[in-house]
N, C-alpha and C. Protein backbone atom coordinates (compact mmCIF):
# COMPACT_ATOMS: atom_id res chain seq x y z
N UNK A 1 0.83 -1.18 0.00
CA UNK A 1 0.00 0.00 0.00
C UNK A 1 0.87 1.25 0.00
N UNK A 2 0.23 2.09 -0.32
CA UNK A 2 1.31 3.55 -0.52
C UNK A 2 0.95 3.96 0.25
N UNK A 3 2.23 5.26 1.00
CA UNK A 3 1.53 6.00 1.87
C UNK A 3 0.30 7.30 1.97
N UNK A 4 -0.09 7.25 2.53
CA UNK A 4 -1.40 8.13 2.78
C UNK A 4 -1.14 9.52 2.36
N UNK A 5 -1.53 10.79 1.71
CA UNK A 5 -1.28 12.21 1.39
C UNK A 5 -1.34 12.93 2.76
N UNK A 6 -0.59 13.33 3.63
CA UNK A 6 -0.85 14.25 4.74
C UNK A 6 -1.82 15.58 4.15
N UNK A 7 -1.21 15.79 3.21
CA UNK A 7 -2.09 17.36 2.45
C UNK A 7 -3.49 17.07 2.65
N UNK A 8 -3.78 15.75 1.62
CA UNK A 8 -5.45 15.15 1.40
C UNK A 8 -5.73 14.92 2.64
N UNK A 9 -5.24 14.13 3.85
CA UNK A 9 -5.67 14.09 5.25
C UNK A 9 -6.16 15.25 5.77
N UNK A 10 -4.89 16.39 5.65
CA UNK A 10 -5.71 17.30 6.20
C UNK A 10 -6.83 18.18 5.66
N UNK A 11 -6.99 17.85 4.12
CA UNK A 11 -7.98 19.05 3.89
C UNK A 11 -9.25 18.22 3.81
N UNK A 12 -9.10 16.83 3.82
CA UNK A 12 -10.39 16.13 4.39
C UNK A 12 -10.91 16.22 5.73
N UNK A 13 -10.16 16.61 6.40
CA UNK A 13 -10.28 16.73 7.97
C UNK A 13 -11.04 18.17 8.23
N UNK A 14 -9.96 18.83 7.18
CA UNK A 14 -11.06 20.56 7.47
C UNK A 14 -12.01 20.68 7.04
N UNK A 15 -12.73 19.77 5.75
CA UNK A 15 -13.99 19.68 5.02
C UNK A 15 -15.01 18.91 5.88
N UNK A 16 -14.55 17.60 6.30
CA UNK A 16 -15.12 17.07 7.79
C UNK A 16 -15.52 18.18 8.68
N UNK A 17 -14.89 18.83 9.38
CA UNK A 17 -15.25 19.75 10.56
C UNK A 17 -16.02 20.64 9.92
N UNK A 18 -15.88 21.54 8.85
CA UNK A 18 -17.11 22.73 8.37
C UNK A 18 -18.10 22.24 8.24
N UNK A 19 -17.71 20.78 7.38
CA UNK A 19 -19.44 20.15 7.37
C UNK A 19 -20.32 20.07 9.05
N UNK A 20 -19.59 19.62 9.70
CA UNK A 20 -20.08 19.45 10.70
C UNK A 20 -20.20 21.03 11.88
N UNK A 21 -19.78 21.91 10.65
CA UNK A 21 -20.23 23.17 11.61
C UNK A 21 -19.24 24.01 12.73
N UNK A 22 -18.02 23.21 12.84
CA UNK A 22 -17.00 23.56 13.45
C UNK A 22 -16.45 25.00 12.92
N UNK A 23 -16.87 26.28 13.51
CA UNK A 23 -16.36 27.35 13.57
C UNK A 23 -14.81 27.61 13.36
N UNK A 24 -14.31 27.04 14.45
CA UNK A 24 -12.71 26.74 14.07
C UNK A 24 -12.50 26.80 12.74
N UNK A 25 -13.12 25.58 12.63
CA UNK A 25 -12.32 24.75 11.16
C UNK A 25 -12.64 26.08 9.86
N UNK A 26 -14.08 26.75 9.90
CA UNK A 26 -14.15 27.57 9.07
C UNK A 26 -13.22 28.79 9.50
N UNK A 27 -12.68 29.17 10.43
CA UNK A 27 -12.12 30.07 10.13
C UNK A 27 -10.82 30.23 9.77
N UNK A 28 -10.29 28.46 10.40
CA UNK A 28 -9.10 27.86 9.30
C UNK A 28 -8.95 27.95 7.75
N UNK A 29 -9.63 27.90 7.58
CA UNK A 29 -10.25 27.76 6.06
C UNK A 29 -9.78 29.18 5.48
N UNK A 30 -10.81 29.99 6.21
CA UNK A 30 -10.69 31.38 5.59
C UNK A 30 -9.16 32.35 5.90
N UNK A 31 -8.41 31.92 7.33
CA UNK A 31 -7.32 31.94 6.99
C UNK A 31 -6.30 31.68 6.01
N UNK A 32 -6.25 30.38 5.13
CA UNK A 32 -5.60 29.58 4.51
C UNK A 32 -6.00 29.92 3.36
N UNK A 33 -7.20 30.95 2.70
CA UNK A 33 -7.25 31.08 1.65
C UNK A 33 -7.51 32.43 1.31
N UNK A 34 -7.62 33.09 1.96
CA UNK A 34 -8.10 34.59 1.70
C UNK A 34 -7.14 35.57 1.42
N UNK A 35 -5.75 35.45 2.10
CA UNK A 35 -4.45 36.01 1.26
C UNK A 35 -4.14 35.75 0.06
N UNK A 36 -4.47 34.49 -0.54
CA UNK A 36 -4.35 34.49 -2.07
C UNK A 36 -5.51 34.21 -3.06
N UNK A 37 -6.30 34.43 -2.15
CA UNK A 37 -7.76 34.79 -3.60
C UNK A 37 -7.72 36.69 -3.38
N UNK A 38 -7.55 37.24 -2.30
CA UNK A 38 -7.30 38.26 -2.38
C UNK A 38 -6.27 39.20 -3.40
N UNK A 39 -4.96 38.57 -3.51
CA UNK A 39 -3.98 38.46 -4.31
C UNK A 39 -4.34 38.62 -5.65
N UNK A 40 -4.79 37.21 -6.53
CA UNK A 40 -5.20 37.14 -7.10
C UNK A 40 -6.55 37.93 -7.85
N UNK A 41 -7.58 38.42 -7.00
CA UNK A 41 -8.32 39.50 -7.47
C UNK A 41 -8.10 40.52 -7.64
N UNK A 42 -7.21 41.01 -7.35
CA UNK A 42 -6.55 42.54 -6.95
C UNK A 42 -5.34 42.51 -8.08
N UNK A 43 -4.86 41.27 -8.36
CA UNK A 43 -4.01 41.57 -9.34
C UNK A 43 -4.67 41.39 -11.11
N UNK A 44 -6.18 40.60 -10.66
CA UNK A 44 -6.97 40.97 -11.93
C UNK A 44 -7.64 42.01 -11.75
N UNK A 45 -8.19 42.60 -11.14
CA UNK A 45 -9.63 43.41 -11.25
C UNK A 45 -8.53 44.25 -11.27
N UNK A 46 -7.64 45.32 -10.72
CA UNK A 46 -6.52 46.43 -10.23
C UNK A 46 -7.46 47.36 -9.43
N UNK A 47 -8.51 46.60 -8.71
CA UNK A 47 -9.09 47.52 -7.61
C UNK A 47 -9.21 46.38 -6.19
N UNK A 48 -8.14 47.33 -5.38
CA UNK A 48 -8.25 46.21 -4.16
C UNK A 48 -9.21 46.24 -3.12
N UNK A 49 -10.13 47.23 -3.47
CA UNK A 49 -11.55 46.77 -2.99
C UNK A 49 -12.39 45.97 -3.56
N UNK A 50 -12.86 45.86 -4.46
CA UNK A 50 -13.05 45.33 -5.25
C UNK A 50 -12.67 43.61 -5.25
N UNK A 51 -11.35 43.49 -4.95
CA UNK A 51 -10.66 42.69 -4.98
C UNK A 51 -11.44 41.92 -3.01
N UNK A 52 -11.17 42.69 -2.37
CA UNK A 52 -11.77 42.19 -1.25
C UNK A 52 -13.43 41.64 -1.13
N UNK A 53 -13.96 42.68 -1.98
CA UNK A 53 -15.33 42.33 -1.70
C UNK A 53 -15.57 40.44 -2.75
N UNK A 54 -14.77 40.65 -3.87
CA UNK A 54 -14.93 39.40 -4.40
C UNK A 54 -14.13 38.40 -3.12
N UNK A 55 -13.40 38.44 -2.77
CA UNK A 55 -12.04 37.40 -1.46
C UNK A 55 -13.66 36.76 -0.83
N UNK A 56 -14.20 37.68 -0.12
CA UNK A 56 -15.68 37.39 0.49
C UNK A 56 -16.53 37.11 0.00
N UNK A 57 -16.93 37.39 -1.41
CA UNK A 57 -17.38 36.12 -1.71
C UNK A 57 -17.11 34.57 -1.79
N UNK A 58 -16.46 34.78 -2.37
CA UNK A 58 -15.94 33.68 -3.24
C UNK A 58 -15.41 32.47 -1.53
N UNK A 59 -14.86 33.12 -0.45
CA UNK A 59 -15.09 32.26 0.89
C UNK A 59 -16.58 32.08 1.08
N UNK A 60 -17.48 32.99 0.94
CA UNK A 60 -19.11 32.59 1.57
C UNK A 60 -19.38 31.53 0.25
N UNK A 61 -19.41 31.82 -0.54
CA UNK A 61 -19.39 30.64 -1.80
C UNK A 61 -19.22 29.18 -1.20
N UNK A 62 -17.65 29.11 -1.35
CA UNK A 62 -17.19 27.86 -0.90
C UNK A 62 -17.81 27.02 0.46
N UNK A 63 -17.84 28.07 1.21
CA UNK A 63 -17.97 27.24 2.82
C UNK A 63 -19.46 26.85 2.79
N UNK A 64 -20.46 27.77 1.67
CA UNK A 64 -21.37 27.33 1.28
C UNK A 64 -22.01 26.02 0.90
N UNK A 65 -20.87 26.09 -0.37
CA UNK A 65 -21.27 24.84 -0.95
C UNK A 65 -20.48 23.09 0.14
N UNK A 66 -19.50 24.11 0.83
CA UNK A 66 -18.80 22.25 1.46
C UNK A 66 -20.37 22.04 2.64
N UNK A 67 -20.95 23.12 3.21
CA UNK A 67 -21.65 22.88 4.15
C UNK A 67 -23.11 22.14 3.34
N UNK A 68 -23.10 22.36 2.27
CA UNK A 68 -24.68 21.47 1.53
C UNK A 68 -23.79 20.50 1.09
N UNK A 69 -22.46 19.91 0.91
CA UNK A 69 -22.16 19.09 0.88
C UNK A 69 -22.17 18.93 -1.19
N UNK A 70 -21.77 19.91 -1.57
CA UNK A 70 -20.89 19.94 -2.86
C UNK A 70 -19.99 20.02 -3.10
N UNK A 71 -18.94 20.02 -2.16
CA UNK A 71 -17.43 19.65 -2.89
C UNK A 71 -17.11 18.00 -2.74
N UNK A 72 -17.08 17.64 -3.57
CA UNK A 72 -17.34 15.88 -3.96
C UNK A 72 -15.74 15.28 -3.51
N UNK A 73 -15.16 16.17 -4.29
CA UNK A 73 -13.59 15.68 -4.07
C UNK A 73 -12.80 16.64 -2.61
N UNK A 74 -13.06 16.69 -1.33
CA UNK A 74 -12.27 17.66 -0.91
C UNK A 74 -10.70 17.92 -1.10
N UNK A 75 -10.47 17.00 -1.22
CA UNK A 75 -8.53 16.46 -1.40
C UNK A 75 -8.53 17.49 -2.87
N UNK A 76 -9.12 18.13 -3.52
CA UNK A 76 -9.35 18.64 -4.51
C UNK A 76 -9.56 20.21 -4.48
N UNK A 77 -9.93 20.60 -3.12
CA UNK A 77 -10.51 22.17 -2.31
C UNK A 77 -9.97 23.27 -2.66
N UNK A 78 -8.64 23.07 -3.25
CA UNK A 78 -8.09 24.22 -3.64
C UNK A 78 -8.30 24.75 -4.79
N UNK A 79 -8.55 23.62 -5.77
CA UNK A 79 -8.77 23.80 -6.95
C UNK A 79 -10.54 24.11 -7.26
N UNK A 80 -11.07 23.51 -6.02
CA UNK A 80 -12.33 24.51 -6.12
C UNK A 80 -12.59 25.65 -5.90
N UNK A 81 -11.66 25.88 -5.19
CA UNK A 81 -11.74 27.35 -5.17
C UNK A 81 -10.85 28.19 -5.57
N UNK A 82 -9.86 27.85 -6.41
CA UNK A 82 -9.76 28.38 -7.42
C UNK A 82 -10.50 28.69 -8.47
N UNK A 83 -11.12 27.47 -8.60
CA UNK A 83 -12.17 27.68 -9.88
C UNK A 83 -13.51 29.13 -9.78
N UNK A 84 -13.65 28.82 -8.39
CA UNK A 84 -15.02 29.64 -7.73
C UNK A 84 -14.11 31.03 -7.85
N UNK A 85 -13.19 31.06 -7.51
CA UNK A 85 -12.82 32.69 -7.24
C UNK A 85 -12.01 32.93 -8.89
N UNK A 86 -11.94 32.45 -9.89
CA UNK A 86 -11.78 32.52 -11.03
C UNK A 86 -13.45 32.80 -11.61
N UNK A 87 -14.30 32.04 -11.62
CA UNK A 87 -15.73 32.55 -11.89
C UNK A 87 -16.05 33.92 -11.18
N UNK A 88 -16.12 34.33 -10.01
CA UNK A 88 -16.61 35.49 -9.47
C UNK A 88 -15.83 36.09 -9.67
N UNK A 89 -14.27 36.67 -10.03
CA UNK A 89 -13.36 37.30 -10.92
C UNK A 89 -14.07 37.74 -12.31
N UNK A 90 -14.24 36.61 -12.53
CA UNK A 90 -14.77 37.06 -14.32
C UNK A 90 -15.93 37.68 -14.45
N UNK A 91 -16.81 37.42 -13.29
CA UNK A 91 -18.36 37.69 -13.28
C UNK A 91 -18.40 39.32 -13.19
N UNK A 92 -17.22 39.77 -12.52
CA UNK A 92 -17.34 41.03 -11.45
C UNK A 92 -16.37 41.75 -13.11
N UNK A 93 -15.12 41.41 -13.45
CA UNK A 93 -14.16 41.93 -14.91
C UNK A 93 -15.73 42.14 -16.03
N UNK A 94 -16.66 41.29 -16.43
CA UNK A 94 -17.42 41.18 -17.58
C UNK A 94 -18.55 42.50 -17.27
N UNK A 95 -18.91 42.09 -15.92
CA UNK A 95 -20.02 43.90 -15.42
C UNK A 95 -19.31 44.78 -15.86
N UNK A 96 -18.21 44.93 -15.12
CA UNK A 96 -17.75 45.97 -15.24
C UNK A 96 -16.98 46.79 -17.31
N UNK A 97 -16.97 45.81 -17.89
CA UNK A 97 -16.66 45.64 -19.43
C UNK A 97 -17.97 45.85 -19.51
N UNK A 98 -19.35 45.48 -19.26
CA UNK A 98 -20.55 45.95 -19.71
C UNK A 98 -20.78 47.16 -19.07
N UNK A 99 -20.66 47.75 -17.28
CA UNK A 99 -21.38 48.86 -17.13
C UNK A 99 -20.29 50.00 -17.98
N UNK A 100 -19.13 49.71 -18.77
CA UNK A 100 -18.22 50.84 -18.92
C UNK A 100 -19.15 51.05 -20.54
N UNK A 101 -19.32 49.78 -21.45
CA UNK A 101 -19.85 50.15 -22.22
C UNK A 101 -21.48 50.58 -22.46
N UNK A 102 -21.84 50.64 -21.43
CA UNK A 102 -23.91 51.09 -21.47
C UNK A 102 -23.65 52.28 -20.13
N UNK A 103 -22.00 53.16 -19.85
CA UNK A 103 -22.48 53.65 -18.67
C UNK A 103 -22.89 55.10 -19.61
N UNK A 104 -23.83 55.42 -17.84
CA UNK A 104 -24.83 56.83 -19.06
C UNK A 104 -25.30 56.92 -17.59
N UNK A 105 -24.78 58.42 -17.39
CA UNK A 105 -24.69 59.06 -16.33
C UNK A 105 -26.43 59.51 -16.27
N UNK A 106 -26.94 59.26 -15.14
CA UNK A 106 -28.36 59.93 -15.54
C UNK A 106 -29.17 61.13 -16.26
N UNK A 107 -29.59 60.98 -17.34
CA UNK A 107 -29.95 61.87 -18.36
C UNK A 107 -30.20 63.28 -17.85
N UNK A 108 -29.73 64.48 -18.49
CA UNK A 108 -29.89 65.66 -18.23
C UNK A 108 -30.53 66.38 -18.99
N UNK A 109 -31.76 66.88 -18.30
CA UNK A 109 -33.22 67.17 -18.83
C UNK A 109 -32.83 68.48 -18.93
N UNK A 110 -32.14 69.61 -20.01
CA UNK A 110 -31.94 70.99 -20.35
C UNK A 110 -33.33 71.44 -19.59
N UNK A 111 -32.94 72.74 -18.36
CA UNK A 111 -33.64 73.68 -18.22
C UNK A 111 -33.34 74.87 -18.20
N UNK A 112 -33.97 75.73 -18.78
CA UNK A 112 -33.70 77.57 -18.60
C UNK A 112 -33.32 78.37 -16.72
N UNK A 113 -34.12 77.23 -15.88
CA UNK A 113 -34.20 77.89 -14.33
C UNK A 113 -32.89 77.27 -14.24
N UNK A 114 -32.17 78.37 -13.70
CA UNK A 114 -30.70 77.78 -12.41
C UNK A 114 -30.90 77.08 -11.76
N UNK A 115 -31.98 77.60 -10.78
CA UNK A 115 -32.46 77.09 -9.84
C UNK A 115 -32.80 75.31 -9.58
N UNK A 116 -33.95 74.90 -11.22
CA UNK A 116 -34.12 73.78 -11.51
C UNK A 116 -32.64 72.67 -11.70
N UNK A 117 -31.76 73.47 -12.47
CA UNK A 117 -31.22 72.77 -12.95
C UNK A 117 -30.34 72.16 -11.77
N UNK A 118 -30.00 73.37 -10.78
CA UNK A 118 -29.26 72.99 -9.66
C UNK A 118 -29.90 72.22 -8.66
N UNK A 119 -31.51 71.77 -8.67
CA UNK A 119 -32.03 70.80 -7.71
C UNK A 119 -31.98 69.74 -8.78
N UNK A 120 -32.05 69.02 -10.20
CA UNK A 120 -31.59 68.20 -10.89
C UNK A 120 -30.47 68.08 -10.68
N UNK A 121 -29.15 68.66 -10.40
CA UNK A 121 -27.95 68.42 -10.35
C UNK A 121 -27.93 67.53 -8.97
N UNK A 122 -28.54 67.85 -7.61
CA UNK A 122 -28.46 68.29 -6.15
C UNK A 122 -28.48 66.69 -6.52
N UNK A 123 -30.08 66.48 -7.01
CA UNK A 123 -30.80 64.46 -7.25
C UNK A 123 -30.33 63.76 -7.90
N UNK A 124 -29.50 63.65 -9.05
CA UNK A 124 -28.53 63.50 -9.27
C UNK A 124 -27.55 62.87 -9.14
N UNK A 125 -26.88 63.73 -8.02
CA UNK A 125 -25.45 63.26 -6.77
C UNK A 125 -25.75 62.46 -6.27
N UNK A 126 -27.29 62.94 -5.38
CA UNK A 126 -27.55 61.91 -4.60
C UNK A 126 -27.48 60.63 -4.67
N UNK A 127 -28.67 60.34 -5.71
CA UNK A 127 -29.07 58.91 -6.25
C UNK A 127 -27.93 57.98 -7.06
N UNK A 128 -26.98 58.91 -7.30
CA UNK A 128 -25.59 58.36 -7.46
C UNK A 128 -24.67 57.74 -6.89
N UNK A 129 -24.49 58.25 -5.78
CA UNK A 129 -24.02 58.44 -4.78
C UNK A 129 -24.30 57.52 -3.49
N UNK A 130 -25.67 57.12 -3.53
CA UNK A 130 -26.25 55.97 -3.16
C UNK A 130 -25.81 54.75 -3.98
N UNK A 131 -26.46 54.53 -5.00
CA UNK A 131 -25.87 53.56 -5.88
C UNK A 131 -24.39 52.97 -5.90
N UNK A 132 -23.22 54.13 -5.78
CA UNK A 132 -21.47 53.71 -5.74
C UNK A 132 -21.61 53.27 -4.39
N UNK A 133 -22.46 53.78 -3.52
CA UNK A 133 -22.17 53.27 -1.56
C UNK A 133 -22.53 51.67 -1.51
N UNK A 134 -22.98 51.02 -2.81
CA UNK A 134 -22.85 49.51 -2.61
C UNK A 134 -22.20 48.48 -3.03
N UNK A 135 -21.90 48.02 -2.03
CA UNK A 135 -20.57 46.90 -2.63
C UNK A 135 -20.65 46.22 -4.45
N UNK A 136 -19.61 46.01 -4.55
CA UNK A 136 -19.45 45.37 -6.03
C UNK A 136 -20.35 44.12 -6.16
N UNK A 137 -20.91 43.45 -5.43
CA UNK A 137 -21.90 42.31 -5.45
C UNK A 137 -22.78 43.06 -5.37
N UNK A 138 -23.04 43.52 -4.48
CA UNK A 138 -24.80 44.37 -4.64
C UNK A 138 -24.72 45.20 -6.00
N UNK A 139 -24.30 46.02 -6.03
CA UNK A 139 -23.98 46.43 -7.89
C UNK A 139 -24.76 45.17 -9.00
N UNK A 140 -23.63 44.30 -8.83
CA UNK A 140 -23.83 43.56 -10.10
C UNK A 140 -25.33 42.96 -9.59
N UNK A 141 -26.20 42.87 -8.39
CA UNK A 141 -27.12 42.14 -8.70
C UNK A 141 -27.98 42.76 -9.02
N UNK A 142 -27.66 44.79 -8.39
CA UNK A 142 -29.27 44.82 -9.36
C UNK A 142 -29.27 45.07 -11.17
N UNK A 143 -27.69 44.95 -11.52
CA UNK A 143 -27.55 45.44 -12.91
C UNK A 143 -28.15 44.27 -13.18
N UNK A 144 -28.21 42.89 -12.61
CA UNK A 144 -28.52 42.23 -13.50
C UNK A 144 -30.07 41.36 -13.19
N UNK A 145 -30.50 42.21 -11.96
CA UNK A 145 -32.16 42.02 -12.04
C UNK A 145 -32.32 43.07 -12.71
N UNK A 146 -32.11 44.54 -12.65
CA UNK A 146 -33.21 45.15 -12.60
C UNK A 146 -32.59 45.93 -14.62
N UNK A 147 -31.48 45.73 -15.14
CA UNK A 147 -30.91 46.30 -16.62
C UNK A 147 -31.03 44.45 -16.81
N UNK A 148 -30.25 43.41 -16.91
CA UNK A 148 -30.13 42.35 -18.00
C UNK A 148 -31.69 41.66 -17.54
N UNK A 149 -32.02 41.55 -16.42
CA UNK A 149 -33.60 40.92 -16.38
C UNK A 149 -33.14 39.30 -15.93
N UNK A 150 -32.13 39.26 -15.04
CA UNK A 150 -32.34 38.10 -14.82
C UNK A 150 -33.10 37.35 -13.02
N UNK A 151 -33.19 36.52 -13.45
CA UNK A 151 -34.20 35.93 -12.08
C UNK A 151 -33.11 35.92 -10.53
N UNK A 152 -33.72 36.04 -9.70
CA UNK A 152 -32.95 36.05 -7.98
C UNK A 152 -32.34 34.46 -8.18
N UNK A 153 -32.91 33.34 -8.48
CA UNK A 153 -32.33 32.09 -8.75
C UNK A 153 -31.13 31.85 -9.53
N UNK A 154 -31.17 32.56 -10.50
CA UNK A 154 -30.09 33.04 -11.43
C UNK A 154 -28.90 33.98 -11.06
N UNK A 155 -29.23 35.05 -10.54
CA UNK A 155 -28.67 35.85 -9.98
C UNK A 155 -27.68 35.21 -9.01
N UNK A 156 -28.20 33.87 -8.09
CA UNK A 156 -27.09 33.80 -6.92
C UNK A 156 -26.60 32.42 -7.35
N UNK A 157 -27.21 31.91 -8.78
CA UNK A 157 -26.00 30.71 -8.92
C UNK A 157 -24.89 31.47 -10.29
N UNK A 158 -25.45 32.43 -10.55
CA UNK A 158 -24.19 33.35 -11.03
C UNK A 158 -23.29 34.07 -10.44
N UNK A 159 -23.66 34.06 -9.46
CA UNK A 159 -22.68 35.09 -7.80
C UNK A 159 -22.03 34.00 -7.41
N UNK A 160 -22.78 32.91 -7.66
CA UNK A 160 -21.97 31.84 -6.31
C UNK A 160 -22.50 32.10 -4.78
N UNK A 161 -23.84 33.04 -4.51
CA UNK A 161 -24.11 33.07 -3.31
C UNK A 161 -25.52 32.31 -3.58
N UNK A 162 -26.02 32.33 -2.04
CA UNK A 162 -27.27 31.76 -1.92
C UNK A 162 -28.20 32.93 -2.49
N UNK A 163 -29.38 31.97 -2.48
CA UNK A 163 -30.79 32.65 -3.38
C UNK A 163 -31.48 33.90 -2.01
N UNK A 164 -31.23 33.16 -0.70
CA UNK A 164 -31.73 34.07 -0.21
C UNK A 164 -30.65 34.93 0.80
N UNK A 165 -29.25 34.80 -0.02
CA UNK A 165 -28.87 36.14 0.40
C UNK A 165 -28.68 37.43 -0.76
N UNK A 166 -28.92 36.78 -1.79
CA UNK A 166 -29.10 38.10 -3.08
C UNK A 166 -30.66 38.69 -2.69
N UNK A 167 -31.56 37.54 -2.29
CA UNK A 167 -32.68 38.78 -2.00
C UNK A 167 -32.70 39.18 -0.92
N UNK A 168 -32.31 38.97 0.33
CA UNK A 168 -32.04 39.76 1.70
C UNK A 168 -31.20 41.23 1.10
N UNK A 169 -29.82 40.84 0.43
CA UNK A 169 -29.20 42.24 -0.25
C UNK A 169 -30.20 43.30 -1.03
N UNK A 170 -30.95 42.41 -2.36
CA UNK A 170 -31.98 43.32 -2.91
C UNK A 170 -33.09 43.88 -2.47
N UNK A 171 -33.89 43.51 -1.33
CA UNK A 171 -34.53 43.68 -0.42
C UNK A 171 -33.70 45.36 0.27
N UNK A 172 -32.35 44.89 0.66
CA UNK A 172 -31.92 45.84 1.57
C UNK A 172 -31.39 47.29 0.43
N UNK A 173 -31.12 47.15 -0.56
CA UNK A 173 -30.76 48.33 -1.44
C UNK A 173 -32.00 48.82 -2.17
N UNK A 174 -32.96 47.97 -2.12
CA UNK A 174 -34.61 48.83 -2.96
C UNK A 174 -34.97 50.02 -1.69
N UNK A 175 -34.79 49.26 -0.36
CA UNK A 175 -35.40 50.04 0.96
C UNK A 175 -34.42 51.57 0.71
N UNK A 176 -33.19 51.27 0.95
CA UNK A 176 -32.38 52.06 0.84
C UNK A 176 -32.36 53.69 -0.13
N UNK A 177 -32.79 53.20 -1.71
CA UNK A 177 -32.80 54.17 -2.69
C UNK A 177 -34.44 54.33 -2.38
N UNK A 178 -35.75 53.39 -2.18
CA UNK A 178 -36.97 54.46 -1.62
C UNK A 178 -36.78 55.21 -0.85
N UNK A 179 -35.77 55.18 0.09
CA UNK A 179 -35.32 56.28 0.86
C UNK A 179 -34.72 57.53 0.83
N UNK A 180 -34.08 57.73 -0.42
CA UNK A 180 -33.43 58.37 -1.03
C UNK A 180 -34.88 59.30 -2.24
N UNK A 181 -35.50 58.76 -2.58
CA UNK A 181 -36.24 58.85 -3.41
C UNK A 181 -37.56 59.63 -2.51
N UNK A 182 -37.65 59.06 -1.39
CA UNK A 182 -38.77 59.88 -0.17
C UNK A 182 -38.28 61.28 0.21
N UNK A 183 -36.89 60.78 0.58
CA UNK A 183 -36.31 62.74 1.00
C UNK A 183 -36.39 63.41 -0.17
N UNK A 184 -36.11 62.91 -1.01
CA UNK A 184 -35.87 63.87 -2.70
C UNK A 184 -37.64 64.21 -2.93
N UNK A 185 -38.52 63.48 -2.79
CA UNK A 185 -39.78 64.30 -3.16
C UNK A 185 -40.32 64.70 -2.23
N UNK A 186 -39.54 64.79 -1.14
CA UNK A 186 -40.24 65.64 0.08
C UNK A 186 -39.56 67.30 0.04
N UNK A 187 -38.20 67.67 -0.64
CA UNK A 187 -37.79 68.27 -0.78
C UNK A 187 -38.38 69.27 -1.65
């Protein structure tokens, strides 16, 4: 018989314990991988926020899927998540190649009043301004519910997150801009 892989021992051992919910073990995990999916995003995207907010995914992803019990091969874990943080890399590079080519700053309705034009300018900022205050995942999900039209089911097996944390997020950024949208016509 050959000897046993210490590597495969142990990353069966850490896939063992997350499954089973061991805190530890997940935060082993996220130790052991988050310096170089971080790395790696930051040296594709060249925004190291950006780069972080994907690192966090792409860990809630994974620990995701070992806890429903989809990583088949764990002795294999790295290369799943490579793969996963290579998909949410590309997902987050391709938005951003689409919002550069459809971006269109909110339309500016010519008026004669200063006045008008400078409370159009004021709403504007705002509602702008709101919109950049959300992470690069919240971004891409409502570009792609609410501009490409795709479904919340769709949406989070294209994120790599769960179904009901893209709508807890979309839920939390609709509340957010009605809010934005209440002060502005109360004004």
């Amino acid at each position: 018989m050959g000897e046993a892989d210490p590597v495969a021992y142990e990353t069966q051992s850490l896939v063992d314990r997350i499954r089973k919910g061991d805190s530890s073990a997940q935060e082993e995990f996220v130790n052991l991988y988050r310096r170089p999916i971080q790395a790696i995003a930051t040296a594709r995207t060249g925004d190291p926020e950006a780069a972080r907010d994907i690192c966090q995914d792409v860990l809630i992803a994974v620990l995701a899927a070992i806890e429903r019990d989809k990583v088949r091969e764990p002795d294999k874990l790295s290369a799943f998540v490579q793969g996963t943080a290579r998909n949410l890399i590309n997902n987050f590079l391709c938005t951003q190649k689409r919002r550069r080519e459809t971006d269109i700053d909110l339309v500016d309705i010519p008026s004669e009043d200063p006045m008008d034009q400078f409370v159009a300018e004021d709403r504007k900022r705002r509602i702008l301004s709101v919109l950049r205050s959300f992470s690069v995942t919240d971004q891409q999900i409502l570009l792609l519910f609410w501009v490409d039209g795709h479904t919340l089911p769709d949406i989070a097996h294209r994120l790599g997150i769960s179904h009901s944390a893209v709508r807890k997020r979309k839920s939390r950024m609709v509340k957010k801009i009605q809010k934005v949208f209440e002060r502005l016509s109360q004004e």
